[in-house]
Protein backbone atom coordinates (compact mmCIF):
# COMPACT_ATOMS: atom_id res chain seq x y z
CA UNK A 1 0.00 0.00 0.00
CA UNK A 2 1.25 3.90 -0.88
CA UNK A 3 1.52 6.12 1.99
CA UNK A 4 -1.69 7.72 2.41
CA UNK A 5 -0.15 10.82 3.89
CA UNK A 6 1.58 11.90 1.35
CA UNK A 7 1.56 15.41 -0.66
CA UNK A 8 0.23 13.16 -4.12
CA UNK A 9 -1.97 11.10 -2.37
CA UNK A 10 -3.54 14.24 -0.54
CA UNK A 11 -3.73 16.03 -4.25
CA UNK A 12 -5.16 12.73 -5.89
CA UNK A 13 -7.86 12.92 -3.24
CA UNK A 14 -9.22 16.42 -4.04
CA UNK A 15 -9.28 15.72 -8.16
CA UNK A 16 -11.30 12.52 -7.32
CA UNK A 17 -14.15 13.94 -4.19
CA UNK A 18 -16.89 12.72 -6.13
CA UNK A 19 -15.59 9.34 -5.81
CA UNK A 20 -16.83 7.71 -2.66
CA UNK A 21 -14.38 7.37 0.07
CA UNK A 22 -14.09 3.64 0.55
CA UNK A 23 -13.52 3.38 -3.21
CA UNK A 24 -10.84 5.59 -3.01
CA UNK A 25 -9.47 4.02 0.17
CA UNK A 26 -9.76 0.95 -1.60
CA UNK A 27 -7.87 1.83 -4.53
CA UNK A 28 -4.90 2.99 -2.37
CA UNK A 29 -4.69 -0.14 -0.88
CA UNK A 30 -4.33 -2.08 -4.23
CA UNK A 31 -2.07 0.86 -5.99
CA UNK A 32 1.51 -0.25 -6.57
CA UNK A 33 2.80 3.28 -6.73
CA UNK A 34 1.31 6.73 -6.54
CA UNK A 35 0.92 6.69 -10.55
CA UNK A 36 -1.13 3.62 -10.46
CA UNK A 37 -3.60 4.87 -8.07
CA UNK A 38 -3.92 7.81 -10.67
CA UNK A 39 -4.47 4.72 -13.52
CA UNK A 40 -6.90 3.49 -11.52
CA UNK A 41 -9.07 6.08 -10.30
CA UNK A 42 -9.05 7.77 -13.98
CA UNK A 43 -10.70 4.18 -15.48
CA UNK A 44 -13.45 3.87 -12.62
CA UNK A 45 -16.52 3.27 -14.69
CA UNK A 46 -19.52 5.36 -14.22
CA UNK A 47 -22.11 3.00 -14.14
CA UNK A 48 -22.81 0.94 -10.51
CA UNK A 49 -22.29 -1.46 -9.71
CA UNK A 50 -18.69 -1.78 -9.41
CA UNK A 51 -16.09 -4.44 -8.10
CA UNK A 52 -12.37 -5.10 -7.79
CA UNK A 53 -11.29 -7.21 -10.04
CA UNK A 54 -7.53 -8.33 -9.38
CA UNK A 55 -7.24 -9.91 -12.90
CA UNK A 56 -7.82 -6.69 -14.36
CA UNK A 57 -6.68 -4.76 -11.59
CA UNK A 58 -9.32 -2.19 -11.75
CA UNK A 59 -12.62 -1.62 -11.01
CA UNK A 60 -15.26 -3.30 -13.03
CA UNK A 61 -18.69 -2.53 -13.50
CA UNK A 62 -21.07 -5.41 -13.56
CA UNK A 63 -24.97 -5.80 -13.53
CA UNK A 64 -25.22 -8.16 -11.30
CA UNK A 65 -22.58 -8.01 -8.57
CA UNK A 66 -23.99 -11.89 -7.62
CA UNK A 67 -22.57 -13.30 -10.59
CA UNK A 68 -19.45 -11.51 -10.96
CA UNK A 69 -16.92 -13.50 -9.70
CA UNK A 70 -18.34 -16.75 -11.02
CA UNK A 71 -19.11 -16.08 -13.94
CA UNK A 72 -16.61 -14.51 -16.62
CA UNK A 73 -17.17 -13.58 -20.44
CA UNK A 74 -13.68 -14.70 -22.36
């Protein structure tokens, strides 16, 4: 996990307010480095539902969140 106290991290979370805080707590914790969590906070989708997937690692939207982990389109 980055540092969440740093001057980037602090930045990163004022660009992205709109994005709910867990989901951006979240994404720190996955982030390898401080660009990464900018990668992946950039490609959040807009539609909800939403999930980590670690295969992509990013956050997917899905309709049904149920089904998202078992079942995958190739």
């Amino acid at each position: 996990m980055i540092d969440l106290n740093s001057d980037t991290v602090e930045k990163l979370r004022d660009r992205y307010r709109h994005i709910h805080p867990l989901v951006f707590h979240r994404s720190c914790e996955r982030a390898k480095s401080e660009v990464d969590l900018f990668d992946i906070l950039e490609n959040i989708p807009k539609n909800r539902p939403i999930f980590w997937s670690e295969d992509d690692h990013a956050w997917v939207h899905t309709e049904d969140l149920l089904l998202a982990k078992n079942f995958k389109l190739d």
